[in-house]
C-alpha atoms as a PDB file:
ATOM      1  CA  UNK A   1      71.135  45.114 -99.744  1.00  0.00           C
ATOM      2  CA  UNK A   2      74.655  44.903-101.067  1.00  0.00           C
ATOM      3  CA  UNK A   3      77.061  45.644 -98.317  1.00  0.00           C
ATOM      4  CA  UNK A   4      79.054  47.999-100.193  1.00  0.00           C
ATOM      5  CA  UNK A   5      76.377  49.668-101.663  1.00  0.00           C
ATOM      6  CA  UNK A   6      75.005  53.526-100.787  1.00  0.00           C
ATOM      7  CA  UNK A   7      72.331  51.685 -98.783  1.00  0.00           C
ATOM      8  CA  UNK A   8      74.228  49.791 -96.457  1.00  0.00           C
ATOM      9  CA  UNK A   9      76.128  53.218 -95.855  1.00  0.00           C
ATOM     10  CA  UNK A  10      72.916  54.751 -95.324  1.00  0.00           C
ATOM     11  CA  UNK A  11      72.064  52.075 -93.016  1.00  0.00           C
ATOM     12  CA  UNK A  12      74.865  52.460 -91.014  1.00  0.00           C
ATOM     13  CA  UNK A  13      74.435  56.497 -90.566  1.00  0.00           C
ATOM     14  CA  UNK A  14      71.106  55.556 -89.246  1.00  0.00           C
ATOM     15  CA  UNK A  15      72.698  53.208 -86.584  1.00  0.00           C
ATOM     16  CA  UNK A  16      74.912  55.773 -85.529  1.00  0.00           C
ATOM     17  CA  UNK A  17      72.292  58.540 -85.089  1.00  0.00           C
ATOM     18  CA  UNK A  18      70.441  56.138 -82.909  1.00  0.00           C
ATOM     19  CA  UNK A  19      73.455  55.433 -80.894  1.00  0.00           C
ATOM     20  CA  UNK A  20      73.960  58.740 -79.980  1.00  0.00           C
ATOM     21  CA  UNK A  21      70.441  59.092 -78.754  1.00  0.00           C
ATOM     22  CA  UNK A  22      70.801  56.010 -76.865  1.00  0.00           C
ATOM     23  CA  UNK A  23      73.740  56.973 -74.696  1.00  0.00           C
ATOM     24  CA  UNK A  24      71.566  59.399 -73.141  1.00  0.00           C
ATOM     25  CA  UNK A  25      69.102  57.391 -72.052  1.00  0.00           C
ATOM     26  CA  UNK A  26      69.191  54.998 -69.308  1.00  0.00           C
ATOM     27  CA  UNK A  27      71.852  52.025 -69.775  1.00  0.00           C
ATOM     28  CA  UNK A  28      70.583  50.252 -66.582  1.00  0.00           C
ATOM     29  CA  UNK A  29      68.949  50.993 -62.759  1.00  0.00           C
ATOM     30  CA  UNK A  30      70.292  49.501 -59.342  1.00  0.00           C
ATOM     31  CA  UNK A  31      67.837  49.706 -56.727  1.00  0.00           C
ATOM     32  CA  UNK A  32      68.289  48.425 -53.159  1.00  0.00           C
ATOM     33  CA  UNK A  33      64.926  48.435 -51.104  1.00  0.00           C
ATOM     34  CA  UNK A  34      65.214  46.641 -47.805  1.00  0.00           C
ATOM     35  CA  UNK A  35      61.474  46.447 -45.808  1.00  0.00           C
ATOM     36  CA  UNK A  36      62.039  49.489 -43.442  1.00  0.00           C
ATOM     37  CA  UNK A  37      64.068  51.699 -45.996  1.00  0.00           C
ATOM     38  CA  UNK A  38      66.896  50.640 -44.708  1.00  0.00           C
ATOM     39  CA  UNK A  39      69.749  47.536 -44.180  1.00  0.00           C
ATOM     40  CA  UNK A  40      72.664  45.982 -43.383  1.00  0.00           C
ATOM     41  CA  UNK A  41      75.227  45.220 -45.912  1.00  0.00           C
ATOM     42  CA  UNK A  42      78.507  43.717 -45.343  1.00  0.00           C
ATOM     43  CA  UNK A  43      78.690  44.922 -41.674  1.00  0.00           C
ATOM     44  CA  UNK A  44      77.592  48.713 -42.651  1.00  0.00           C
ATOM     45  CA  UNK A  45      74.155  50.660 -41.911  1.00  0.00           C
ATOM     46  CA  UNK A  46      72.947  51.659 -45.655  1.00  0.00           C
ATOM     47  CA  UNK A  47      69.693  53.391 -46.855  1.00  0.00           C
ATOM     48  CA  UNK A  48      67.467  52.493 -49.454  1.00  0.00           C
ATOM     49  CA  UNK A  49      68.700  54.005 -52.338  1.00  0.00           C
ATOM     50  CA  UNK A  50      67.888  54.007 -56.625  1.00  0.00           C
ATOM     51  CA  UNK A  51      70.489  54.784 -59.384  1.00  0.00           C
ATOM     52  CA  UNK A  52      69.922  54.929 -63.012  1.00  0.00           C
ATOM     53  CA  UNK A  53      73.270  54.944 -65.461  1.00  0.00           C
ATOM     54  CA  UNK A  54      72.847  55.926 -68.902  1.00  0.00           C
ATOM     55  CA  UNK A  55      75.028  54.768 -71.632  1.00  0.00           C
ATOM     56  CA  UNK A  56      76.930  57.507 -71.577  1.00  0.00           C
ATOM     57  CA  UNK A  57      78.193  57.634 -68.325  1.00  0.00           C
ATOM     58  CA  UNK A  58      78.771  54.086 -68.361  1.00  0.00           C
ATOM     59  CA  UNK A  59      81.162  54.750 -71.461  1.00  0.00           C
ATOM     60  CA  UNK A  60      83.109  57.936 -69.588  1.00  0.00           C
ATOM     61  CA  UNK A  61      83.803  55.997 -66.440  1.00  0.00           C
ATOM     62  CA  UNK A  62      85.348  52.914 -68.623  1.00  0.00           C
ATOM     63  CA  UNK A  63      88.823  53.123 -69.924  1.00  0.00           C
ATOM     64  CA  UNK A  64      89.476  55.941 -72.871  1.00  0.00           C
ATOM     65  CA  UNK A  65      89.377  52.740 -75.931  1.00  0.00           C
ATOM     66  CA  UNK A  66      85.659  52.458 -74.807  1.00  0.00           C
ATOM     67  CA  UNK A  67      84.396  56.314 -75.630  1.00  0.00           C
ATOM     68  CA  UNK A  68      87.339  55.895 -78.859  1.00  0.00           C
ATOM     69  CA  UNK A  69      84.834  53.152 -80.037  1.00  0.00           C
ATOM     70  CA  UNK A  70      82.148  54.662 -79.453  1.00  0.00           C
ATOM     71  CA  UNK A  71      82.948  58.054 -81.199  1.00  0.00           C
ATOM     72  CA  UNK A  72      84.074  55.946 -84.892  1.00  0.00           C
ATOM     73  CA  UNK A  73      80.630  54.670 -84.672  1.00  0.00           C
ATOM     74  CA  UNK A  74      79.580  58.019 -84.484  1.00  0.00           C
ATOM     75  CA  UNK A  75      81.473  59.730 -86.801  1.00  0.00           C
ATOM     76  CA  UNK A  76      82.862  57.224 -89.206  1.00  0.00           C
ATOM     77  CA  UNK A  77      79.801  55.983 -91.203  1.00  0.00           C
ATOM     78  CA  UNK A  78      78.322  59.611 -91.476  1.00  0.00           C
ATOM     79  CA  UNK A  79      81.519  60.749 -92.866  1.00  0.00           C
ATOM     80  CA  UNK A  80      81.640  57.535 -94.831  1.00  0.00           C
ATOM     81  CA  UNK A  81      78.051  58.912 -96.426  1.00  0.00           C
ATOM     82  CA  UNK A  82      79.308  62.364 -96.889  1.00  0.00           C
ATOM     83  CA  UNK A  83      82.525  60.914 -98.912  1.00  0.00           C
ATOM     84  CA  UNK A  84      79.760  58.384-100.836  1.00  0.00           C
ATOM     85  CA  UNK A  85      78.136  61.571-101.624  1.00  0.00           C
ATOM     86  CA  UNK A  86      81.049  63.632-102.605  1.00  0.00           C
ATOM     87  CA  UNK A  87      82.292  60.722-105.020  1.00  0.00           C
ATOM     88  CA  UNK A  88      84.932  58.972-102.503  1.00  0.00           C
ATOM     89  CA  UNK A  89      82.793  55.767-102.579  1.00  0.00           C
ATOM     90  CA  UNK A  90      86.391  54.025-101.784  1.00  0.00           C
ATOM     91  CA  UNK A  91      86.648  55.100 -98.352  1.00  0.00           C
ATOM     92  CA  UNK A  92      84.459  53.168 -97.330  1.00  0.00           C
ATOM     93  CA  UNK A  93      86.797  50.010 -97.763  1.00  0.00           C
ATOM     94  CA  UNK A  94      88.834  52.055 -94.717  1.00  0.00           C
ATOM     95  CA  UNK A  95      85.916  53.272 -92.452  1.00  0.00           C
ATOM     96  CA  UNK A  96      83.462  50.231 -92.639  1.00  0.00           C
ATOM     97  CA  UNK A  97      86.648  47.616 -91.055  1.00  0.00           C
ATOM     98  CA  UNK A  98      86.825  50.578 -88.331  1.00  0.00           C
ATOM     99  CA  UNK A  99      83.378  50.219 -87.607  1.00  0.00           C
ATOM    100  CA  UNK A 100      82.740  46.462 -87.774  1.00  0.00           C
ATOM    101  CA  UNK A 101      85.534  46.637 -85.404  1.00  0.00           C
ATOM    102  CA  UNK A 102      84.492  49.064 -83.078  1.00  0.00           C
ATOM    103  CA  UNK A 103      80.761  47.487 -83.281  1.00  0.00           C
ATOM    104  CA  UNK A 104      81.806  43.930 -82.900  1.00  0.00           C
ATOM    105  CA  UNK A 105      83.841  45.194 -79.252  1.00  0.00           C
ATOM    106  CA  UNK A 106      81.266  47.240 -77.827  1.00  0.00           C
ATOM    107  CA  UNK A 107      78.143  45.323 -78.596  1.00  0.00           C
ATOM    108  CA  UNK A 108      80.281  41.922 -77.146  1.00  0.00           C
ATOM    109  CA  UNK A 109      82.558  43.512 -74.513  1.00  0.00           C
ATOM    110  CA  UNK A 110      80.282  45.839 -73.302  1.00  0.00           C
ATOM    111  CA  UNK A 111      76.011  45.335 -73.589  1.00  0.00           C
ATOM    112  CA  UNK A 112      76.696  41.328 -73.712  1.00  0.00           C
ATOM    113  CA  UNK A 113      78.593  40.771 -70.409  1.00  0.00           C
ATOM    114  CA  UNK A 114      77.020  43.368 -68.645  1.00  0.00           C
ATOM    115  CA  UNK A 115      73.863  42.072 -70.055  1.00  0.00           C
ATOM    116  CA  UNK A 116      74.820  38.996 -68.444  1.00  0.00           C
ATOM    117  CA  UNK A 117      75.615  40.351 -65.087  1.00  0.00           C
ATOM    118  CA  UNK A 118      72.508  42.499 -64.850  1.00  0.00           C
ATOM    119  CA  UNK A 119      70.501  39.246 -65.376  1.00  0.00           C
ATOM    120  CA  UNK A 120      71.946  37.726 -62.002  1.00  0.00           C
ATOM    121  CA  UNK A 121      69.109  39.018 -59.508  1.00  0.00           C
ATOM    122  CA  UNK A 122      69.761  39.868 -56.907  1.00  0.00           C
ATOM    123  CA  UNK A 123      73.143  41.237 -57.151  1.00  0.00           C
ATOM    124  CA  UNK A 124      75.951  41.494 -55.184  1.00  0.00           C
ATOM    125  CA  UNK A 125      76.664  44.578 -53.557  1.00  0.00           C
ATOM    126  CA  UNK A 126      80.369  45.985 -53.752  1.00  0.00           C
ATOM    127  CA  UNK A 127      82.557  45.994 -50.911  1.00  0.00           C
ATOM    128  CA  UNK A 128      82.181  49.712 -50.826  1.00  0.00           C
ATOM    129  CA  UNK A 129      78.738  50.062 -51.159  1.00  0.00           C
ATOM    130  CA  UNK A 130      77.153  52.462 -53.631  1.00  0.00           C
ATOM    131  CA  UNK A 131      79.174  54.262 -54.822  1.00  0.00           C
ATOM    132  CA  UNK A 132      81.419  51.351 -56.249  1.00  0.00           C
ATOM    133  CA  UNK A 133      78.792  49.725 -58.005  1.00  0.00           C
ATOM    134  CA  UNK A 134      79.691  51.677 -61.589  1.00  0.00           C
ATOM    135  CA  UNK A 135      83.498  50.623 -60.846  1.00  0.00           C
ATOM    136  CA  UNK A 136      82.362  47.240 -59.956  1.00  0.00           C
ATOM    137  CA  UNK A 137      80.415  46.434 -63.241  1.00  0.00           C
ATOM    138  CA  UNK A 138      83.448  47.408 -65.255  1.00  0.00           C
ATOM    139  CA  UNK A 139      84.934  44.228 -66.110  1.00  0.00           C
ATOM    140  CA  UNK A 140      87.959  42.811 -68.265  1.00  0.00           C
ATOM    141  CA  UNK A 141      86.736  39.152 -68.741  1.00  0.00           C
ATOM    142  CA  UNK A 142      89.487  38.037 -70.178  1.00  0.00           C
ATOM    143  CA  UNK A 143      92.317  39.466 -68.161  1.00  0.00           C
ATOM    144  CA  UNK A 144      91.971  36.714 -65.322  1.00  0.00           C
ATOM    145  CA  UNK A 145      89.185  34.130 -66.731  1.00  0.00           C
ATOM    146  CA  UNK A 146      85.596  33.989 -66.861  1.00  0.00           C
ATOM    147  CA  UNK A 147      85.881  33.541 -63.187  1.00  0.00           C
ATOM    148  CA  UNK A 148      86.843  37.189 -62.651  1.00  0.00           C
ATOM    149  CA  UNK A 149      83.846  38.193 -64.943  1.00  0.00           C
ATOM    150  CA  UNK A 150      81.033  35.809 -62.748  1.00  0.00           C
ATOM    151  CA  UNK A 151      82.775  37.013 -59.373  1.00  0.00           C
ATOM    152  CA  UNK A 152      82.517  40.885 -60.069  1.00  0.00           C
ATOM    153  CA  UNK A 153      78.861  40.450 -61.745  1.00  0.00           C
ATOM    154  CA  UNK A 154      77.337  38.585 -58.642  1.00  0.00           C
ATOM    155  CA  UNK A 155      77.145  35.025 -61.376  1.00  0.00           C
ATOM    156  CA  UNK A 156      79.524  33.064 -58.339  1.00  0.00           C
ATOM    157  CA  UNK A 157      78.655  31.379 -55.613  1.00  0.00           C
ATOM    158  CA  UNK A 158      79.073  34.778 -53.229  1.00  0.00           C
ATOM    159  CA  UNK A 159      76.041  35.306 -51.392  1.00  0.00           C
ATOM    160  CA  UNK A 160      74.052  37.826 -52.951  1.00  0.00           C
ATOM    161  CA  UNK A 161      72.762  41.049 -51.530  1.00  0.00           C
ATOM    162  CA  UNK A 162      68.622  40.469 -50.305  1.00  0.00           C
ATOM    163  CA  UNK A 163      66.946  43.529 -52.044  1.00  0.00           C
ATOM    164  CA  UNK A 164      69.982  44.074 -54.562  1.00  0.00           C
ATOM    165  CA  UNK A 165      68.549  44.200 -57.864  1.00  0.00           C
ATOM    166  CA  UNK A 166      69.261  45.348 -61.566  1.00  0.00           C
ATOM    167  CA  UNK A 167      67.000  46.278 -64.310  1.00  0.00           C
ATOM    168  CA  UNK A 168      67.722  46.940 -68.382  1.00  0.00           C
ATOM    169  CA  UNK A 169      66.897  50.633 -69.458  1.00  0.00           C
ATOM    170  CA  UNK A 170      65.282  51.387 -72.516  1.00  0.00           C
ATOM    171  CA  UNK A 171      68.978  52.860 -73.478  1.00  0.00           C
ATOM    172  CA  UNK A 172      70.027  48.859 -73.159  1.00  0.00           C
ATOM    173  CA  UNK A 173      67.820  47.588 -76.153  1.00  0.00           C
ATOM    174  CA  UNK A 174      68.410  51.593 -78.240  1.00  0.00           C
ATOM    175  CA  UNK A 175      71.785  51.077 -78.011  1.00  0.00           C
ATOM    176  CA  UNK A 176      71.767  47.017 -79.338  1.00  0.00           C
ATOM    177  CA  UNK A 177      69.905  47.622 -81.841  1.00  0.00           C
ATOM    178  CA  UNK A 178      71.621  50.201 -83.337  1.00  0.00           C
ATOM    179  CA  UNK A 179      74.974  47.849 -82.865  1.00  0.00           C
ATOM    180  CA  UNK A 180      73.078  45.310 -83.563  1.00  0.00           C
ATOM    181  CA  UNK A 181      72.326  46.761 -86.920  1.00  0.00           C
ATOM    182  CA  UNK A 182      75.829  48.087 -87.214  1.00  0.00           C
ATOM    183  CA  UNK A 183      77.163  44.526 -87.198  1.00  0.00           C
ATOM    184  CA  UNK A 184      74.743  43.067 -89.187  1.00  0.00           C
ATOM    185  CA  UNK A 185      74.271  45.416 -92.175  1.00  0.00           C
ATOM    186  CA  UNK A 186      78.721  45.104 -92.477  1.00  0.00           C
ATOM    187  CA  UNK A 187      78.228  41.184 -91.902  1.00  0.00           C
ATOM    188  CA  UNK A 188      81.298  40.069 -94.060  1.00  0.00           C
ATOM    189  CA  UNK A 189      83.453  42.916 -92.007  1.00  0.00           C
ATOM    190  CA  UNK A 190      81.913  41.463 -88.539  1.00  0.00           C
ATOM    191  CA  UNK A 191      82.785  37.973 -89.807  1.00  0.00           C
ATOM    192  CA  UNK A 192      86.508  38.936 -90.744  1.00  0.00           C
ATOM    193  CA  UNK A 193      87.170  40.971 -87.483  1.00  0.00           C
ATOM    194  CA  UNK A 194      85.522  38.692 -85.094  1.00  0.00           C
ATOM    195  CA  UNK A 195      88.055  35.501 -86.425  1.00  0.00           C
ATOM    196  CA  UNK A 196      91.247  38.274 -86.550  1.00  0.00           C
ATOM    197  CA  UNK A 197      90.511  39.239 -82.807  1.00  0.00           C
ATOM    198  CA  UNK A 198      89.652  36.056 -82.120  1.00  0.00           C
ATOM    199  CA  UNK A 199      93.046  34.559 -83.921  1.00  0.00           C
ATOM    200  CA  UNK A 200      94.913  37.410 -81.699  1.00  0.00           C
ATOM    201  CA  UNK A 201      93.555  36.646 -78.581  1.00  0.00           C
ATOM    202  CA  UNK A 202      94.574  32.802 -78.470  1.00  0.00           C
ATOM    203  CA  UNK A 203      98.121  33.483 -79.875  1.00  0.00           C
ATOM    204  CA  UNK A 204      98.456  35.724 -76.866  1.00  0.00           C
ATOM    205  CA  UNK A 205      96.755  33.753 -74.762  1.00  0.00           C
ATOM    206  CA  UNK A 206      99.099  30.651 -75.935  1.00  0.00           C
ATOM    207  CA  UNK A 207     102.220  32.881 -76.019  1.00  0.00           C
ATOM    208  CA  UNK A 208     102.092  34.972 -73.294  1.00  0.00           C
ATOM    209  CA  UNK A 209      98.954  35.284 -71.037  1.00  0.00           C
ATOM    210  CA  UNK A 210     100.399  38.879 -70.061  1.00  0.00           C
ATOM    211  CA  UNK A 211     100.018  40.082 -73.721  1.00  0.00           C
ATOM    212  CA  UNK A 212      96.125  38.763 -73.520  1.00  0.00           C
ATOM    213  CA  UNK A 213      95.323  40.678 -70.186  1.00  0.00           C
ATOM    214  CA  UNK A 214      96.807  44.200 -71.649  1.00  0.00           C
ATOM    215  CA  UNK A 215      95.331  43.664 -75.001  1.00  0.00           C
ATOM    216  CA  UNK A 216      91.629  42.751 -73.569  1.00  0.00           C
ATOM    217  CA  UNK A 217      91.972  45.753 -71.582  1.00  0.00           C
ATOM    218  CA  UNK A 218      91.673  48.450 -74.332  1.00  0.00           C
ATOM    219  CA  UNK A 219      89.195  45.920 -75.790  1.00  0.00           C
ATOM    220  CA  UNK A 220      86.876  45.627 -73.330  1.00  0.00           C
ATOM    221  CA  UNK A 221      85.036  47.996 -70.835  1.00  0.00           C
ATOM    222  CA  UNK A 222      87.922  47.238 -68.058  1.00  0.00           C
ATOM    223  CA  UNK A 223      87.632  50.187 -65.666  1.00  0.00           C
ATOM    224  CA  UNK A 224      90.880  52.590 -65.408  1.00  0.00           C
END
Protein backbone atom coordinates (compact mmCIF):
# COMPACT_ATOMS: atom_id res chain seq x y z
CA UNK A 1 0.00 0.00 0.00
CA UNK A 2 1.65 3.23 -1.01
CA UNK A 3 1.52 5.64 1.83
CA UNK A 4 0.31 8.43 -0.10
CA UNK A 5 -2.04 6.63 -1.94
CA UNK A 6 -6.21 6.77 -1.56
CA UNK A 7 -5.74 3.53 0.40
CA UNK A 8 -3.57 4.50 3.04
CA UNK A 9 -6.11 7.52 3.45
CA UNK A 10 -8.77 5.10 3.58
CA UNK A 11 -6.89 3.22 6.06
CA UNK A 12 -6.46 5.89 8.23
CA UNK A 13 -10.39 6.98 8.24
CA UNK A 14 -10.91 3.50 9.38
CA UNK A 15 -8.48 4.00 12.38
CA UNK A 16 -10.16 6.97 13.35
CA UNK A 17 -13.73 5.56 13.30
CA UNK A 18 -12.46 2.87 15.56
CA UNK A 19 -10.94 5.32 17.86
CA UNK A 20 -13.92 6.99 18.49
CA UNK A 21 -15.68 3.82 19.39
CA UNK A 22 -12.94 2.93 21.59
CA UNK A 23 -13.01 5.94 23.88
CA UNK A 24 -16.23 4.77 25.01
CA UNK A 25 -15.42 1.70 26.10
CA UNK A 26 -13.51 0.78 29.06
CA UNK A 27 -9.73 2.15 29.10
CA UNK A 28 -8.95 0.20 32.35
CA UNK A 29 -10.70 -1.18 35.94
CA UNK A 30 -9.24 -0.62 39.58
CA UNK A 31 -10.65 -2.91 41.96
CA UNK A 32 -9.73 -3.10 45.66
CA UNK A 33 -11.23 -6.29 47.43
CA UNK A 34 -9.87 -6.82 50.90
CA UNK A 35 -11.30 -10.43 52.61
CA UNK A 36 -14.19 -8.85 54.70
CA UNK A 37 -15.17 -6.05 52.11
CA UNK A 38 -13.31 -3.87 53.71
CA UNK A 39 -9.46 -2.41 54.77
CA UNK A 40 -7.05 -0.32 55.94
CA UNK A 41 -5.10 1.86 53.71
CA UNK A 42 -2.58 4.32 54.69
CA UNK A 43 -4.07 4.80 58.22
CA UNK A 44 -7.85 5.24 56.79
CA UNK A 45 -11.00 2.76 57.06
CA UNK A 46 -11.91 2.15 53.15
CA UNK A 47 -14.56 -0.17 51.53
CA UNK A 48 -14.23 -2.48 48.87
CA UNK A 49 -14.83 -0.66 45.96
CA UNK A 50 -14.61 -1.26 41.64
CA UNK A 51 -14.03 1.54 39.03
CA UNK A 52 -13.94 1.21 35.37
CA UNK A 53 -12.43 4.40 33.21
CA UNK A 54 -13.07 4.50 29.66
CA UNK A 55 -10.87 6.19 27.24
CA UNK A 56 -12.70 8.98 27.18
CA UNK A 57 -12.75 10.08 30.49
CA UNK A 58 -9.26 9.28 30.85
CA UNK A 59 -8.62 11.86 27.90
CA UNK A 60 -11.07 14.79 29.60
CA UNK A 61 -9.41 14.59 32.96
CA UNK A 62 -5.73 14.95 31.23
CA UNK A 63 -4.49 18.30 30.19
CA UNK A 64 -6.49 20.06 27.04
CA UNK A 65 -3.20 18.89 24.31
CA UNK A 66 -4.45 15.29 25.16
CA UNK A 67 -8.37 15.60 23.86
CA UNK A 68 -6.51 18.29 20.93
CA UNK A 69 -4.76 14.98 19.84
CA UNK A 70 -7.21 13.04 20.06
CA UNK A 71 -9.83 15.11 18.05
CA UNK A 72 -7.03 15.50 14.69
CA UNK A 73 -7.14 11.82 14.76
CA UNK A 74 -10.64 12.10 14.53
CA UNK A 75 -11.24 14.58 12.22
CA UNK A 76 -8.13 15.01 10.19
CA UNK A 77 -7.87 11.79 8.09
CA UNK A 78 -11.72 11.78 7.34
CA UNK A 79 -11.43 15.22 6.10
CA UNK A 80 -8.18 14.20 4.48
CA UNK A 81 -10.58 11.45 2.48
CA UNK A 82 -13.25 13.92 1.78
CA UNK A 83 -10.48 16.44 0.17
CA UNK A 84 -8.93 13.00 -1.71
CA UNK A 85 -12.37 12.72 -2.93
CA UNK A 86 -13.08 16.22 -3.88
CA UNK A 87 -9.65 16.37 -5.89
CA UNK A 88 -7.37 18.07 -3.01
CA UNK A 89 -5.19 14.89 -2.94
CA UNK A 90 -2.36 17.55 -1.70
CA UNK A 91 -3.67 18.06 1.62
CA UNK A 92 -2.82 15.27 2.65
CA UNK A 93 1.00 16.27 2.72
CA UNK A 94 -0.50 18.81 5.70
CA UNK A 95 -2.97 16.48 7.60
CA UNK A 96 -1.05 13.08 7.52
CA UNK A 97 2.35 14.99 9.60
CA UNK A 98 -0.65 16.17 12.02
CA UNK A 99 -1.67 12.81 12.50
CA UNK A 100 1.58 10.82 12.66
CA UNK A 101 2.16 13.39 15.21
CA UNK A 102 -0.75 13.24 17.20
CA UNK A 103 -0.64 9.21 16.86
CA UNK A 104 2.98 8.83 17.67
CA UNK A 105 2.12 11.05 21.32
CA UNK A 106 -0.89 9.38 22.33
CA UNK A 107 -0.17 5.80 21.51
CA UNK A 108 3.57 6.45 23.45
CA UNK A 109 2.63 9.06 26.09
CA UNK A 110 -0.50 7.78 26.88
CA UNK A 111 -1.57 3.64 26.31
CA UNK A 112 2.39 2.78 26.64
CA UNK A 113 3.20 4.21 30.12
CA UNK A 114 0.01 3.66 31.49
CA UNK A 115 0.22 0.30 29.97
CA UNK A 116 3.21 -0.02 31.94
CA UNK A 117 1.85 1.10 35.20
CA UNK A 118 -1.30 -0.98 34.98
CA UNK A 119 1.02 -4.04 34.62
CA UNK A 120 2.55 -3.40 38.23
CA UNK A 121 0.01 -5.63 40.35
CA UNK A 122 -0.85 -4.80 42.90
CA UNK A 123 -0.84 -1.15 42.79
CA UNK A 124 -0.28 1.48 44.94
CA UNK A 125 -3.06 3.23 46.31
CA UNK A 126 -2.97 7.20 46.27
CA UNK A 127 -2.52 9.13 49.26
CA UNK A 128 -6.09 10.17 48.95
CA UNK A 129 -7.64 7.12 48.31
CA UNK A 130 -10.14 6.64 45.49
CA UNK A 131 -10.91 9.23 44.30
CA UNK A 132 -7.23 10.27 43.34
CA UNK A 133 -6.48 7.29 41.55
CA UNK A 134 -7.52 8.99 37.88
CA UNK A 135 -5.24 12.09 39.02
CA UNK A 136 -2.64 9.74 40.15
CA UNK A 137 -2.22 7.76 36.81
CA UNK A 138 -1.76 11.01 34.96
CA UNK A 139 1.82 11.22 34.54
CA UNK A 140 4.50 13.57 32.78
CA UNK A 141 7.48 11.09 32.57
CA UNK A 142 9.70 13.27 31.48
CA UNK A 143 9.18 16.36 33.56
CA UNK A 144 11.24 14.90 36.62
CA UNK A 145 12.77 11.41 35.26
CA UNK A 146 11.60 8.03 34.86
CA UNK A 147 11.67 7.99 38.57
CA UNK A 148 8.60 10.23 38.82
CA UNK A 149 6.85 7.91 36.21
CA UNK A 150 7.75 4.33 38.40
CA UNK A 151 6.87 6.28 41.77
CA UNK A 152 3.29 7.51 40.67
CA UNK A 153 2.55 4.02 38.76
CA UNK A 154 3.33 1.80 41.91
CA UNK A 155 6.87 0.39 39.53
CA UNK A 156 9.19 1.75 42.92
CA UNK A 157 10.09 0.21 45.73
CA UNK A 158 6.82 1.78 47.79
CA UNK A 159 5.00 -0.89 49.32
CA UNK A 160 2.13 -1.74 47.37
CA UNK A 161 -1.48 -1.78 48.36
CA UNK A 162 -2.62 -5.88 49.30
CA UNK A 163 -5.85 -6.22 47.14
CA UNK A 164 -4.93 -3.11 44.83
CA UNK A 165 -5.17 -4.27 41.43
CA UNK A 166 -5.52 -3.05 37.70
CA UNK A 167 -6.88 -4.69 34.71
CA UNK A 168 -6.73 -3.63 30.66
CA UNK A 169 -10.31 -2.97 29.16
CA UNK A 170 -11.23 -4.07 25.93
CA UNK A 171 -11.11 -0.06 25.12
CA UNK A 172 -7.08 -0.60 25.91
CA UNK A 173 -6.35 -3.01 22.90
CA UNK A 174 -9.58 -0.89 20.48
CA UNK A 175 -7.89 2.04 21.02
CA UNK A 176 -3.99 0.55 20.10
CA UNK A 177 -4.93 -0.86 17.41
CA UNK A 178 -6.50 1.75 15.81
CA UNK A 179 -3.15 3.96 16.78
CA UNK A 180 -1.42 1.28 16.19
CA UNK A 181 -2.63 1.25 12.65
CA UNK A 182 -2.53 5.00 12.51
CA UNK A 183 1.24 4.91 12.98
CA UNK A 184 1.94 2.19 10.96
CA UNK A 185 -0.04 2.74 7.73
CA UNK A 186 1.92 6.76 7.81
CA UNK A 187 5.28 4.81 8.73
CA UNK A 188 7.70 7.32 6.94
CA UNK A 189 5.62 10.31 8.87
CA UNK A 190 5.97 8.21 12.33
CA UNK A 191 9.67 7.76 11.48
CA UNK A 192 10.26 11.60 10.75
CA UNK A 193 8.23 12.86 13.84
CA UNK A 194 9.44 10.39 16.30
CA UNK A 195 13.47 11.59 15.50
CA UNK A 196 12.11 15.59 15.35
CA UNK A 197 10.49 15.14 18.91
CA UNK A 198 13.03 13.12 19.84
CA UNK A 199 15.87 15.77 18.47
CA UNK A 200 13.66 18.49 20.54
CA UNK A 201 13.49 16.83 23.60
CA UNK A 202 17.40 16.33 24.17
CA UNK A 203 18.24 19.92 22.99
CA UNK A 204 15.94 20.96 25.78
CA UNK A 205 16.87 18.57 27.93
CA UNK A 206 20.74 19.63 27.25
CA UNK A 207 19.84 23.36 27.20
CA UNK A 208 17.54 23.92 29.68
CA UNK A 209 15.82 21.05 31.64
CA UNK A 210 12.92 23.70 32.37
CA UNK A 211 12.11 23.93 28.59
CA UNK A 212 11.87 19.82 28.62
CA UNK A 213 9.41 19.67 31.67
CA UNK A 214 6.88 22.42 29.99
CA UNK A 215 7.24 20.97 26.60
CA UNK A 216 6.55 17.15 27.82
CA UNK A 217 3.67 18.52 29.52
CA UNK A 218 1.40 19.35 26.50
CA UNK A 219 3.00 16.16 25.11
CA UNK A 220 2.12 13.81 27.40
CA UNK A 221 -1.04 12.90 29.49
CA UNK A 222 0.38 15.19 32.55
CA UNK A 223 -2.73 15.94 34.61
CA UNK A 224 -3.79 19.84 34.88
Amino acid sequence: MKEDGIGAVAVTAVAALALLIGLFLPLFTVTYAPPGGAGVVNGHPMNAFTETVSGWRFITTARWTELAYVLALLVLPLATLVAWLAGFGAAQYVTKPVIALCGTVLATGCLLVLGLGLLANPLVMPEGGQDYILSSLHIDPFSSGYQQTVQLLGLNNNPPTPHFLASFGVGWYVLAAALGVTVLVLWRWTAHVAVLLAVVLIIFRLTDPALLAAASGYLFPAGG
